[in-house]
PDB file of N, CA and C in Angstrom:
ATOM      1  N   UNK A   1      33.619   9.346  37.215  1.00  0.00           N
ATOM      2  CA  UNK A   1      33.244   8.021  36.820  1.00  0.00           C
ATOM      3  C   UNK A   1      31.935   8.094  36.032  1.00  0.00           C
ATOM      4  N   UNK A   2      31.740   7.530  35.356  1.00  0.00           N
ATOM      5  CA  UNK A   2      30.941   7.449  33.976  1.00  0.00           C
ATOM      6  C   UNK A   2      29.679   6.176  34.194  1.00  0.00           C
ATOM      7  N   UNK A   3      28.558   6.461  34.375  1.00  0.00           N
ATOM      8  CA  UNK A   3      27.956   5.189  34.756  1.00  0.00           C
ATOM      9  C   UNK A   3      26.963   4.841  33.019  1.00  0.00           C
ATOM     10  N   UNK A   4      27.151   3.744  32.951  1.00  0.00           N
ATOM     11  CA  UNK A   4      26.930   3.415  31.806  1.00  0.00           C
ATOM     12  C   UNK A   4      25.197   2.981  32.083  1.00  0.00           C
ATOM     13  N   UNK A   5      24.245   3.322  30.719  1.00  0.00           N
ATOM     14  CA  UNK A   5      22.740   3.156  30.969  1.00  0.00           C
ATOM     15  C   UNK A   5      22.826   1.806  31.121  1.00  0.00           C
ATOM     16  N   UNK A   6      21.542   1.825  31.977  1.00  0.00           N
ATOM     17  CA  UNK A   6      20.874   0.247  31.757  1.00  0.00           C
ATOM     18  C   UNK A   6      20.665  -0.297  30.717  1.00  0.00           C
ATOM     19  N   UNK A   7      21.208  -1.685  30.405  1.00  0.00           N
ATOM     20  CA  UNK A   7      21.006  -2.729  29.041  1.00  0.00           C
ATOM     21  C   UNK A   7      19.568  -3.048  29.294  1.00  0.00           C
ATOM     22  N   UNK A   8      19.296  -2.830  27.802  1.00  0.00           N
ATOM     23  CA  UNK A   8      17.396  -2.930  27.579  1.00  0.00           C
ATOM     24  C   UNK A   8      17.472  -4.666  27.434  1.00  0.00           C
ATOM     25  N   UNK A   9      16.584  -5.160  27.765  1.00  0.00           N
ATOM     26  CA  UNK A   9      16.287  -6.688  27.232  1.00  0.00           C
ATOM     27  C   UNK A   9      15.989  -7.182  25.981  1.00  0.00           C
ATOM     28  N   UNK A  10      16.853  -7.956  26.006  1.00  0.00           N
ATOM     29  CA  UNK A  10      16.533  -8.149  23.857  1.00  0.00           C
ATOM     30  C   UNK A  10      15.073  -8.191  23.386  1.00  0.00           C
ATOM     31  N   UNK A  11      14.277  -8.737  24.216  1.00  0.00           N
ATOM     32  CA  UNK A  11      12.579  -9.091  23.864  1.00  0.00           C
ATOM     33  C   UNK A  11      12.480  -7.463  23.173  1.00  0.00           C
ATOM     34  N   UNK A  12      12.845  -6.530  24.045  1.00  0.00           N
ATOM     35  CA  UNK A  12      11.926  -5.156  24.122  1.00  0.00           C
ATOM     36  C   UNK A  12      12.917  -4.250  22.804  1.00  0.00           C
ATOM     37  N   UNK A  13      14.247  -4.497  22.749  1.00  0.00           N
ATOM     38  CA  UNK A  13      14.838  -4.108  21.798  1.00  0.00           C
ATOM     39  C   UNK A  13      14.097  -4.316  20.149  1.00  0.00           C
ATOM     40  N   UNK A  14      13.554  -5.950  20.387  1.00  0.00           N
ATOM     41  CA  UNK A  14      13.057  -6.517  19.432  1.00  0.00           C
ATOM     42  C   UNK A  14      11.465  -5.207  18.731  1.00  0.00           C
ATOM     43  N   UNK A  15      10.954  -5.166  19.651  1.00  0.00           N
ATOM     44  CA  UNK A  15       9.165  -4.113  19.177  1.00  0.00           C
ATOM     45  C   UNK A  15      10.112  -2.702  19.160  1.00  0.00           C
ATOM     46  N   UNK A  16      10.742  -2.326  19.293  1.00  0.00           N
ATOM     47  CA  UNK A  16      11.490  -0.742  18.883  1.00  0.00           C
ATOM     48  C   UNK A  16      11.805  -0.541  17.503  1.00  0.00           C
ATOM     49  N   UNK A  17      12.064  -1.213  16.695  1.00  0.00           N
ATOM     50  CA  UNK A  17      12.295  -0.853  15.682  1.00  0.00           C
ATOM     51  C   UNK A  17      11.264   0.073  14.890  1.00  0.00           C
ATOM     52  N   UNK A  18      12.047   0.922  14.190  1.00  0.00           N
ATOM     53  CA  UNK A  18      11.016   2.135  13.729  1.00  0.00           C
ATOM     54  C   UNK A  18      10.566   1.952  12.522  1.00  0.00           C
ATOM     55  N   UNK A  19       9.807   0.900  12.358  1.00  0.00           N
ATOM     56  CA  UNK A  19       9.241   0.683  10.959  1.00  0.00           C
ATOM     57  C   UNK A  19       7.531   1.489  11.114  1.00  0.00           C
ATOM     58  N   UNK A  20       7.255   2.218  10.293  1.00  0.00           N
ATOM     59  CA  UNK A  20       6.088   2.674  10.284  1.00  0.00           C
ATOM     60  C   UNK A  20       5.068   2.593   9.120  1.00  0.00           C
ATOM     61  N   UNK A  21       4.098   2.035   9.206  1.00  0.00           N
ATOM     62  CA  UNK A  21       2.999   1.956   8.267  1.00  0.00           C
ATOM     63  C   UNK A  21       2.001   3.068   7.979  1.00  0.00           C
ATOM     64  N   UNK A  22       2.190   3.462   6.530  1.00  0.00           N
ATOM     65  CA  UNK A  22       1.579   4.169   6.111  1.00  0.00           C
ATOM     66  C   UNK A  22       0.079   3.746   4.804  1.00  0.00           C
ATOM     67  N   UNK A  23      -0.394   4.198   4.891  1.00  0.00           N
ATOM     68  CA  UNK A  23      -1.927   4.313   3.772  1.00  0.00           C
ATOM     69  C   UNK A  23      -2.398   5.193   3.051  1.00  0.00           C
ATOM     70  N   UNK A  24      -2.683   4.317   1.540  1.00  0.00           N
ATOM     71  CA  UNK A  24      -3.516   5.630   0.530  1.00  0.00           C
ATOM     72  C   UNK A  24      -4.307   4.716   0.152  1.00  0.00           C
ATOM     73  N   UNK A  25      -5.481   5.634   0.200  1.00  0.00           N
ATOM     74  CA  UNK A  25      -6.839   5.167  -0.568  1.00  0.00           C
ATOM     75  C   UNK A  25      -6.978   5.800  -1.216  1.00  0.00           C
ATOM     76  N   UNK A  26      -7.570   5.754  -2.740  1.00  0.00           N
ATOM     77  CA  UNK A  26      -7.992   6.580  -3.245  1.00  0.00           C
ATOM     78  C   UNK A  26      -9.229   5.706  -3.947  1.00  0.00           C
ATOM     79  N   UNK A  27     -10.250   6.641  -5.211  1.00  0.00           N
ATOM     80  CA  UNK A  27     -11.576   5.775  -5.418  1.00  0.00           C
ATOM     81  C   UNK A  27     -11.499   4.746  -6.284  1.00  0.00           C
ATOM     82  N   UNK A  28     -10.004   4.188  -6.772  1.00  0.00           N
ATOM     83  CA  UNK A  28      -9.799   3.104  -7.228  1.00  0.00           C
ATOM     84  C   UNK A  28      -8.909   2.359  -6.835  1.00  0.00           C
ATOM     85  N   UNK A  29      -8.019   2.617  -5.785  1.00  0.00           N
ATOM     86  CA  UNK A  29      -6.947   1.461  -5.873  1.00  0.00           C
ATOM     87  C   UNK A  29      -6.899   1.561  -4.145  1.00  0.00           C
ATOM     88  N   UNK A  30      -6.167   0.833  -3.514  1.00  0.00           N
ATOM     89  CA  UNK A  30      -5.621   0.874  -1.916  1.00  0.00           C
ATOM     90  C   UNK A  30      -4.152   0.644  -2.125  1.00  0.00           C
ATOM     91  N   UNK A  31      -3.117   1.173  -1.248  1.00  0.00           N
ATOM     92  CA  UNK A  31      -1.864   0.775  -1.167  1.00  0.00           C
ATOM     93  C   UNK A  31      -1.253   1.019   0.579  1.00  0.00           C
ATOM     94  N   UNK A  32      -0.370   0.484   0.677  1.00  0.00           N
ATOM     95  CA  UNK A  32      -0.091   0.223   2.019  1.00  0.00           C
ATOM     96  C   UNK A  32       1.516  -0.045   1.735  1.00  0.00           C
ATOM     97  N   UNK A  33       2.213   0.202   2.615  1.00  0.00           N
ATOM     98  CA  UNK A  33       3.719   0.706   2.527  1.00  0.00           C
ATOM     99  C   UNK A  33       4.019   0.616   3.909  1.00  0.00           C
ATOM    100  N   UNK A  34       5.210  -0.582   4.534  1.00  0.00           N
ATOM    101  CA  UNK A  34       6.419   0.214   5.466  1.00  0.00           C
ATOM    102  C   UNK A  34       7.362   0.397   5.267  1.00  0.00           C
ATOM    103  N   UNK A  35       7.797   2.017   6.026  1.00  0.00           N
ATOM    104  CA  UNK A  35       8.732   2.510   6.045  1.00  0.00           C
ATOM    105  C   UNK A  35       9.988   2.420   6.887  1.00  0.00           C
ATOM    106  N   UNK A  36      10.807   2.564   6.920  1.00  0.00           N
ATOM    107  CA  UNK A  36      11.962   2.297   7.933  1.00  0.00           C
ATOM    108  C   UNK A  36      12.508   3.750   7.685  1.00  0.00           C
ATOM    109  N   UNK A  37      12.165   4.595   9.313  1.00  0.00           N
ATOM    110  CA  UNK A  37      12.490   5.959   9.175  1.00  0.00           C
ATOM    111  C   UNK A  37      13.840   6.715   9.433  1.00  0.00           C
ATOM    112  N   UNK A  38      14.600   6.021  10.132  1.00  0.00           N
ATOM    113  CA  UNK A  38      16.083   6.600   9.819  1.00  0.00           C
ATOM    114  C   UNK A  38      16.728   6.671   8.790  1.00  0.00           C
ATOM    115  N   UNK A  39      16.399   5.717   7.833  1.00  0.00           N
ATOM    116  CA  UNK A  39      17.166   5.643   6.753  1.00  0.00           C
ATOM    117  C   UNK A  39      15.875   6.289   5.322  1.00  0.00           C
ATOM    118  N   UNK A  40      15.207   6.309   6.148  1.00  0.00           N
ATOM    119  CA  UNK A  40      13.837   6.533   4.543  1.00  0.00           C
ATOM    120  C   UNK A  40      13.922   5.745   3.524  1.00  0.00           C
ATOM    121  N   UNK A  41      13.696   4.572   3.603  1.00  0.00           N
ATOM    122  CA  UNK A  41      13.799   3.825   2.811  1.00  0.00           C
ATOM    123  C   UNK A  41      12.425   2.759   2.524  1.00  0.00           C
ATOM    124  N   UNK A  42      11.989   2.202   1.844  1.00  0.00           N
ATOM    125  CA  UNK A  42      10.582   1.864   1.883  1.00  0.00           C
ATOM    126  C   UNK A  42      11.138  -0.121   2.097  1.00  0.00           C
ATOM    127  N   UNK A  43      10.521  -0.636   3.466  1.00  0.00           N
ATOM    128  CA  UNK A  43      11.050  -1.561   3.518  1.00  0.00           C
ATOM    129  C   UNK A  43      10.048  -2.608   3.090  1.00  0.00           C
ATOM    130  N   UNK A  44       8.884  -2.053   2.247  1.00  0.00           N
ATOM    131  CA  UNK A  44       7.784  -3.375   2.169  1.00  0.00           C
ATOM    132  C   UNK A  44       6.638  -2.569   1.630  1.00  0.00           C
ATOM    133  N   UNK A  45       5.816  -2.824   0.577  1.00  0.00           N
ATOM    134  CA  UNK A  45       4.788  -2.344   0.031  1.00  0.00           C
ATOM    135  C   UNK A  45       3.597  -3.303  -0.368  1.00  0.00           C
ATOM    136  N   UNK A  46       2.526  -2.990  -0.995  1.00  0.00           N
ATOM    137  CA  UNK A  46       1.336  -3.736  -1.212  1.00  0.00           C
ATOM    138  C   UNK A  46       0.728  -2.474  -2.259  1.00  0.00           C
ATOM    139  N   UNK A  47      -0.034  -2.778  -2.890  1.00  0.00           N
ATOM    140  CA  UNK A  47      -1.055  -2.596  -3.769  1.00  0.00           C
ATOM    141  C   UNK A  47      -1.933  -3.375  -4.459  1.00  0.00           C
ATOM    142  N   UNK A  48      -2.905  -2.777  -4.616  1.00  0.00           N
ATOM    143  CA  UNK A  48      -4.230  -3.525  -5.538  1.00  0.00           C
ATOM    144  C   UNK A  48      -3.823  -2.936  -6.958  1.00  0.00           C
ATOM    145  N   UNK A  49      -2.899  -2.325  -7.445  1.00  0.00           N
ATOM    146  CA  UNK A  49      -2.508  -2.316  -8.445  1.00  0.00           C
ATOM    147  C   UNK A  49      -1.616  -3.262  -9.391  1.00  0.00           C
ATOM    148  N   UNK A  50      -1.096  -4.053  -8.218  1.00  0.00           N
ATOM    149  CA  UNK A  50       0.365  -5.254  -8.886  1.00  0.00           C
ATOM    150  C   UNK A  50      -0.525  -5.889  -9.488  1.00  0.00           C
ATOM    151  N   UNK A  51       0.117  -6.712 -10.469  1.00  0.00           N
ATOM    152  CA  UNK A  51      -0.532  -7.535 -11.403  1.00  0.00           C
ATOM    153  C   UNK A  51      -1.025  -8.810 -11.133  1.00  0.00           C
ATOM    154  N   UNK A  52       0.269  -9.373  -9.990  1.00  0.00           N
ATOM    155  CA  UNK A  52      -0.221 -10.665  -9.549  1.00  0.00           C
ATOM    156  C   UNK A  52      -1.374 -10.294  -8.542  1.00  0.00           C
ATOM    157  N   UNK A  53      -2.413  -9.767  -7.955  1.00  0.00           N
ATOM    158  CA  UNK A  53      -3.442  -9.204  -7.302  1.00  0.00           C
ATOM    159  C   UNK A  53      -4.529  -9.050  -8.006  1.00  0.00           C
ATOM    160  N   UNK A  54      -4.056  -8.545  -8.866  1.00  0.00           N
ATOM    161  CA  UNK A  54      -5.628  -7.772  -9.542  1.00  0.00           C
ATOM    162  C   UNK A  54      -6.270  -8.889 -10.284  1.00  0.00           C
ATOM    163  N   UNK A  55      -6.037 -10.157 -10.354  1.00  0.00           N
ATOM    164  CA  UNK A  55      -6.714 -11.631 -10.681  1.00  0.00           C
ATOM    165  C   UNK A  55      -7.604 -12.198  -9.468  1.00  0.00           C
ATOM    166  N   UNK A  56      -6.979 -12.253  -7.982  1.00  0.00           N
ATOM    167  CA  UNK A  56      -7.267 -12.308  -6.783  1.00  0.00           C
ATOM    168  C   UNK A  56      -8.822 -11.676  -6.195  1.00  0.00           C
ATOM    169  N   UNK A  57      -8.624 -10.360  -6.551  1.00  0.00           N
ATOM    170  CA  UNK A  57      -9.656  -9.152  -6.147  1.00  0.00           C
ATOM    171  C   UNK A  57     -10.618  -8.770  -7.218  1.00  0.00           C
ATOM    172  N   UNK A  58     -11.597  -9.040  -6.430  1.00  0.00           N
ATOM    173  CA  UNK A  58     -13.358  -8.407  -7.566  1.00  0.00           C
ATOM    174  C   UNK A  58     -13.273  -7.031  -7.786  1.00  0.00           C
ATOM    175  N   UNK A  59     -12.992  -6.258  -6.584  1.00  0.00           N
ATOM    176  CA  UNK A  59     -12.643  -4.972  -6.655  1.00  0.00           C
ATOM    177  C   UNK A  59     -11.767  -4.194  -6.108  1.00  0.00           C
ATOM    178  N   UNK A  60     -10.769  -3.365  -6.804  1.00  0.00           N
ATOM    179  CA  UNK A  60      -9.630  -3.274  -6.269  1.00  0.00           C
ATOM    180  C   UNK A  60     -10.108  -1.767  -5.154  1.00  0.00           C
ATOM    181  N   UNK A  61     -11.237  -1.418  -4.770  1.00  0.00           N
ATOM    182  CA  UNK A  61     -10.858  -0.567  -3.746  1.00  0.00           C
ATOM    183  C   UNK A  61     -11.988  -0.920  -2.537  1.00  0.00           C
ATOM    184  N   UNK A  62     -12.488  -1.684  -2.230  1.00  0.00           N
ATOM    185  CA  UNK A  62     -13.581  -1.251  -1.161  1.00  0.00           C
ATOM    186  C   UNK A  62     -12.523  -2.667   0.226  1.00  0.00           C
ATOM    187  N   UNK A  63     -13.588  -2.309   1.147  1.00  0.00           N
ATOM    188  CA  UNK A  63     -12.926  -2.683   2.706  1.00  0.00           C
ATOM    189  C   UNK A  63     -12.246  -4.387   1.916  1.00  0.00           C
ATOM    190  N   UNK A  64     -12.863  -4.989   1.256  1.00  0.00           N
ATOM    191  CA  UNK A  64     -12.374  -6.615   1.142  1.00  0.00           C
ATOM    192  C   UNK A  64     -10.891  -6.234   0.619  1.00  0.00           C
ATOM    193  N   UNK A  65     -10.762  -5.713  -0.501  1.00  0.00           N
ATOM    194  CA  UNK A  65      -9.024  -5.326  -1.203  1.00  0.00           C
ATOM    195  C   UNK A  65      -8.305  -4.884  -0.140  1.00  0.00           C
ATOM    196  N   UNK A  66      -8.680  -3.982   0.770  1.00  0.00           N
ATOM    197  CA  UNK A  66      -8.030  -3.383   1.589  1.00  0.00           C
ATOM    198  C   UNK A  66      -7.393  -4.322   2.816  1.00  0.00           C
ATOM    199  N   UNK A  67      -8.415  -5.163   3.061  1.00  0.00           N
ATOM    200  CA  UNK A  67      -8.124  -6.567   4.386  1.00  0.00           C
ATOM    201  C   UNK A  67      -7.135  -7.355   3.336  1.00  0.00           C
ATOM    202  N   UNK A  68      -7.272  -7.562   2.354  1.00  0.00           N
ATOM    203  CA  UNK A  68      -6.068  -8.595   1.634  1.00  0.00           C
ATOM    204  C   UNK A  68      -5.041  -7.962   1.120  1.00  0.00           C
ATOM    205  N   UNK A  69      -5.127  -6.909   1.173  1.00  0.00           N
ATOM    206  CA  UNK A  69      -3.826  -6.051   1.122  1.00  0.00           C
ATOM    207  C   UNK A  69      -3.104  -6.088   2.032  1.00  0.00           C
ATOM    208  N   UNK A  70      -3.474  -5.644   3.399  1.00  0.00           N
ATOM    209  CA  UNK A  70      -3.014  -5.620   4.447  1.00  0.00           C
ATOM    210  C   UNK A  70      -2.196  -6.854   4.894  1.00  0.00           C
ATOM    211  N   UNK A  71      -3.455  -8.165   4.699  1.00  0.00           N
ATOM    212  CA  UNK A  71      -3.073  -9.395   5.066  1.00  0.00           C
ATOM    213  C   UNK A  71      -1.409  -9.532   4.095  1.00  0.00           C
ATOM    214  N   UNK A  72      -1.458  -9.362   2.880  1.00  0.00           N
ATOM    215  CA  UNK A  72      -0.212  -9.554   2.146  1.00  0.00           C
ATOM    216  C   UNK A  72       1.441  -8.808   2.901  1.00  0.00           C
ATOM    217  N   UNK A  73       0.789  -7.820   2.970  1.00  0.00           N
ATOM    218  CA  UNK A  73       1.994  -6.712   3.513  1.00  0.00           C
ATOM    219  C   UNK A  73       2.498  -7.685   4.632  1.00  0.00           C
ATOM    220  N   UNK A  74       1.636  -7.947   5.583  1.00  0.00           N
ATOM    221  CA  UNK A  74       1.841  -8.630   6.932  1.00  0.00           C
ATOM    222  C   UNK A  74       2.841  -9.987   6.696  1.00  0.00           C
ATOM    223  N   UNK A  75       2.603 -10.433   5.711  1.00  0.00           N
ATOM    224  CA  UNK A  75       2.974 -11.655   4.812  1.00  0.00           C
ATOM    225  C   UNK A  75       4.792 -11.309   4.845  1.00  0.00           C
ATOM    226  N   UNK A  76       4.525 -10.250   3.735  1.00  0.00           N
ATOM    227  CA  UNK A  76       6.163  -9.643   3.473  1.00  0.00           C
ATOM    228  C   UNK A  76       7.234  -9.525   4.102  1.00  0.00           C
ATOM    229  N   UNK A  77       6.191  -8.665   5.509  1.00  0.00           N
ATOM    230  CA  UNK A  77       7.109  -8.563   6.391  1.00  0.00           C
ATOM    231  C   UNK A  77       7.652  -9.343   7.414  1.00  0.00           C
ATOM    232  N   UNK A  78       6.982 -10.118   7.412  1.00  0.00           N
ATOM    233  CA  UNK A  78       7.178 -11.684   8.497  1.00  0.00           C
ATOM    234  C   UNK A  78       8.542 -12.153   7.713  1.00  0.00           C
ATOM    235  N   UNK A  79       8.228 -12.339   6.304  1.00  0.00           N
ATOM    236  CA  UNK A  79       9.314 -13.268   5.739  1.00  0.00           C
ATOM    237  C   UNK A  79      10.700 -12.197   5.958  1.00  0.00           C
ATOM    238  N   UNK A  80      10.211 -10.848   5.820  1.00  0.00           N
ATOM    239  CA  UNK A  80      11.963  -9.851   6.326  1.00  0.00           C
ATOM    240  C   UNK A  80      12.478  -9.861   7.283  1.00  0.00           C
ATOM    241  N   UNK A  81      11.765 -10.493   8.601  1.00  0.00           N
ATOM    242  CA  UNK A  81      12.277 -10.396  10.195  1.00  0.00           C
ATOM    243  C   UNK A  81      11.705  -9.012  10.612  1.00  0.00           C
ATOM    244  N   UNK A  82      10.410  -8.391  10.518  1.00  0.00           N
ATOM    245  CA  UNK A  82      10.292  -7.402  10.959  1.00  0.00           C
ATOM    246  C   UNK A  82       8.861  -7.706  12.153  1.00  0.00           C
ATOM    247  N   UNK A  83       8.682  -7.347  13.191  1.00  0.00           N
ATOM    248  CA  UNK A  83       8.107  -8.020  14.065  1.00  0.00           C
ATOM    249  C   UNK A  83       6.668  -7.124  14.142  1.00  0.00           C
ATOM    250  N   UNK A  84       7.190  -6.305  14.361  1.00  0.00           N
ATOM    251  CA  UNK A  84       6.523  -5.104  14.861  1.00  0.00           C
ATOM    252  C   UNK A  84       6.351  -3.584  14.187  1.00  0.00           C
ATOM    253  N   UNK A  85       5.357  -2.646  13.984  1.00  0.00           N
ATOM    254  CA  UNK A  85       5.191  -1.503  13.607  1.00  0.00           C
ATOM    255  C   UNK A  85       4.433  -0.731  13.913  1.00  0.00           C
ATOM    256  N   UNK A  86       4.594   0.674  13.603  1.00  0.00           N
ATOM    257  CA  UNK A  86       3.809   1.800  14.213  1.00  0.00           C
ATOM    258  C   UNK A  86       2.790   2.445  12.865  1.00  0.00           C
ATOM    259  N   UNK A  87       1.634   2.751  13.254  1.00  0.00           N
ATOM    260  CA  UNK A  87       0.794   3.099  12.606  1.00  0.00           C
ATOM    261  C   UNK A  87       0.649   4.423  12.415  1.00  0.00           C
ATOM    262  N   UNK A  88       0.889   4.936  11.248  1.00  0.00           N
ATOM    263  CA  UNK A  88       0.690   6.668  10.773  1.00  0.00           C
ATOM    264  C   UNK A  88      -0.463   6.697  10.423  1.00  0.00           C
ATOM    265  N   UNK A  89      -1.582   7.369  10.831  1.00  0.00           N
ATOM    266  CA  UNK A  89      -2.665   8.292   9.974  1.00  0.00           C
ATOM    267  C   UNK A  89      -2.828   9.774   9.854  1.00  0.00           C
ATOM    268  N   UNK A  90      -3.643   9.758   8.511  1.00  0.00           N
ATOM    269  CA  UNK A  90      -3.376  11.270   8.231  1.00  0.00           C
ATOM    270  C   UNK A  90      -4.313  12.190   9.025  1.00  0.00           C
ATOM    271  N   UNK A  91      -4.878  13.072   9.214  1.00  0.00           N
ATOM    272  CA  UNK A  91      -5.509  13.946  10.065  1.00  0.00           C
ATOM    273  C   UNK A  91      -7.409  13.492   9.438  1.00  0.00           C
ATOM    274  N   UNK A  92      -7.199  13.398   8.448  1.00  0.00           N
ATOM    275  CA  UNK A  92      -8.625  12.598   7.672  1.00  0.00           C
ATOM    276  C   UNK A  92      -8.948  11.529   8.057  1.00  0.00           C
ATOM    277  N   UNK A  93      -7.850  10.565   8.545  1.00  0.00           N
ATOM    278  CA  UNK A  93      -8.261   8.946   8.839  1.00  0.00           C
ATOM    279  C   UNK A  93      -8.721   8.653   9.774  1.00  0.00           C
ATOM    280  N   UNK A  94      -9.794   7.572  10.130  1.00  0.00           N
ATOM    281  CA  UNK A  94     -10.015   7.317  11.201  1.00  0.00           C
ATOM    282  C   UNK A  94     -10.069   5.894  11.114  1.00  0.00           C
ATOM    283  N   UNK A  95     -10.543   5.416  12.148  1.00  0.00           N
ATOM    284  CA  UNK A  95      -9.958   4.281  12.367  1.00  0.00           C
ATOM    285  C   UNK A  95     -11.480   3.390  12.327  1.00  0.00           C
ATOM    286  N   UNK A  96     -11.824   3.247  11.056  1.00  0.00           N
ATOM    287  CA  UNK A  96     -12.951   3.354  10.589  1.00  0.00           C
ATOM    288  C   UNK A  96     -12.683   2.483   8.847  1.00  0.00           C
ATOM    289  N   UNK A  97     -13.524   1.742   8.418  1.00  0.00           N
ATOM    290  CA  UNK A  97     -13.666   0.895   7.261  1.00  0.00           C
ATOM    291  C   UNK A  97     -12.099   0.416   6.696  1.00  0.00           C
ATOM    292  N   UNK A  98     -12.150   0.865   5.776  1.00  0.00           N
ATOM    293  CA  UNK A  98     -10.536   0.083   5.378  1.00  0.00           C
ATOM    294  C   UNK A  98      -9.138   0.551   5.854  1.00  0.00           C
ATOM    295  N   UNK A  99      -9.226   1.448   6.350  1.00  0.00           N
ATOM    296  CA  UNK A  99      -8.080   1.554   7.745  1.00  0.00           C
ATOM    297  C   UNK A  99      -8.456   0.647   9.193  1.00  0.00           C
ATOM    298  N   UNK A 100      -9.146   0.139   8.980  1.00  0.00           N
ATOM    299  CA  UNK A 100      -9.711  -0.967   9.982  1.00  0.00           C
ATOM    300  C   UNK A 100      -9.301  -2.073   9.897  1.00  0.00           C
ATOM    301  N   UNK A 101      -9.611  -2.293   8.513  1.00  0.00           N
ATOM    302  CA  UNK A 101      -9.414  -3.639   7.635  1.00  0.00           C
ATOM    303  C   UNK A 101      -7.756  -3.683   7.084  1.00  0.00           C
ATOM    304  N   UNK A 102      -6.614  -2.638   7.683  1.00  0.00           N
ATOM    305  CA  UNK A 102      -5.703  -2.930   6.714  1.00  0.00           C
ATOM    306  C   UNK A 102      -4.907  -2.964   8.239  1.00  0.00           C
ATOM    307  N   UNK A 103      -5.480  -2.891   9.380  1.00  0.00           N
ATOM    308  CA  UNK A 103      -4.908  -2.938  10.531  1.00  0.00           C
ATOM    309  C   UNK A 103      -5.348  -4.265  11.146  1.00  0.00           C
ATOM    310  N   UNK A 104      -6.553  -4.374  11.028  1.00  0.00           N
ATOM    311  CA  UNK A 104      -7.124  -5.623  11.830  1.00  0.00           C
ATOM    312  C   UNK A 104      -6.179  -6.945  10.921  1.00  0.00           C
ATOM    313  N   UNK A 105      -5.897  -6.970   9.625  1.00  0.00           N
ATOM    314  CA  UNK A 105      -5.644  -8.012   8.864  1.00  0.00           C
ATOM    315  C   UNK A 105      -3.968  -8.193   9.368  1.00  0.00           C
ATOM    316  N   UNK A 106      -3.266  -6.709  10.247  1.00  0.00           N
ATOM    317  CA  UNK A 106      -1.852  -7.313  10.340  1.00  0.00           C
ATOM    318  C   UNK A 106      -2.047  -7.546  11.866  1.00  0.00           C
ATOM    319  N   UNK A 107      -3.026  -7.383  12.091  1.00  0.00           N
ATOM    320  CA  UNK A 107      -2.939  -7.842  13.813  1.00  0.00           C
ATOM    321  C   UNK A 107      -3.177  -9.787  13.512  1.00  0.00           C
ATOM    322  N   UNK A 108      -3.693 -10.265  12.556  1.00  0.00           N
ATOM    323  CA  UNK A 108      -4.237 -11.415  12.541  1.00  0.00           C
ATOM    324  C   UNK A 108      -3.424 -12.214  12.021  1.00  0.00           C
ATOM    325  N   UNK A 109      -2.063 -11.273  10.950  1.00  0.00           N
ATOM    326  CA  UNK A 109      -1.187 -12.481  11.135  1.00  0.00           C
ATOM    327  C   UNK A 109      -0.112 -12.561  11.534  1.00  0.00           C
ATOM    328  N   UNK A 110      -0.275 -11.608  12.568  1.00  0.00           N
ATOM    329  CA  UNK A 110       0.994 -11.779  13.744  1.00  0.00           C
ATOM    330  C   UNK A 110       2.107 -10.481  13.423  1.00  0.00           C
ATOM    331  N   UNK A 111       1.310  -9.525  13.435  1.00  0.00           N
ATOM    332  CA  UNK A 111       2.380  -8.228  13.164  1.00  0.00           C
ATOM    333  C   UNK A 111       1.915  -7.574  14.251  1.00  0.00           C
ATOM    334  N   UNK A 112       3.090  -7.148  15.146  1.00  0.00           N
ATOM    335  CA  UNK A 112       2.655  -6.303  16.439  1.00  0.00           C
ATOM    336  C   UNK A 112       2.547  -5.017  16.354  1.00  0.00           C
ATOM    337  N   UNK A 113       1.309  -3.909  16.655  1.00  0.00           N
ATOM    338  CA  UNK A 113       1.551  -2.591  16.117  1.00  0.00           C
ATOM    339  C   UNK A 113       1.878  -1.853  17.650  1.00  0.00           C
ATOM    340  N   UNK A 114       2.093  -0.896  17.434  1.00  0.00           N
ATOM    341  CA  UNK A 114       3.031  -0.179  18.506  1.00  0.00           C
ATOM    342  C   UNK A 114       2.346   1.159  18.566  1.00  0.00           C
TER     343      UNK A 114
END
């Protein structure tokens, strides 16, 4: 006889999804990207490079671009049904100035990180 797993609760099914947020800074631009990793597919991006932005922003790289970047992404993904995500940094990052600011801005508009 075959015992079948326990059914997870939809709430908790809901924060599993494997969308993961990734970051590049470099000394002129910020960009911010989630990914959806089974399929590798890029489900949502941001830059201080798009055109409609770079009217918005005084400067496209220091901590302020980076918080309204973030804030945008957070934006995107609300409107896709994506609730929740996991945060990648690279072995350089810390959790420190505009990796601060591109995390604190999706905690604020309601993106759950994991």
């Amino acid at each position: 006889m075959v015992i079948p797993p326990p059914a997870r609760a939809p709430r908790i099914i809901d924060y599993l999804k494997p969308y993961v947020l990734k970051m590049h800074f470099t000394n002129k631009y910020v960009s911010a990207q989630v990914i959806h990793t089974p399929t590798a597919t890029v489900a949502s991006s941001a830059s201080s490079q798009e055109k409609a932005l770079r009217s918005s922003l005084e400067t496209k790289r220091d901590v302020a671009a980076a918080a309204k970047i973030g804030k945008i992404l957070a934006e995107r993904l609300l409107l896709q049904g994506i609730p929740a995500v996991s945060v990648h940094l690279k072995r350089e990052q810390k959790y420190h100035g505009k990796v601060k600011a591109v995390v604190d801005s999706f905690r604020d508009a309601g993106i759950k990180l994991l």
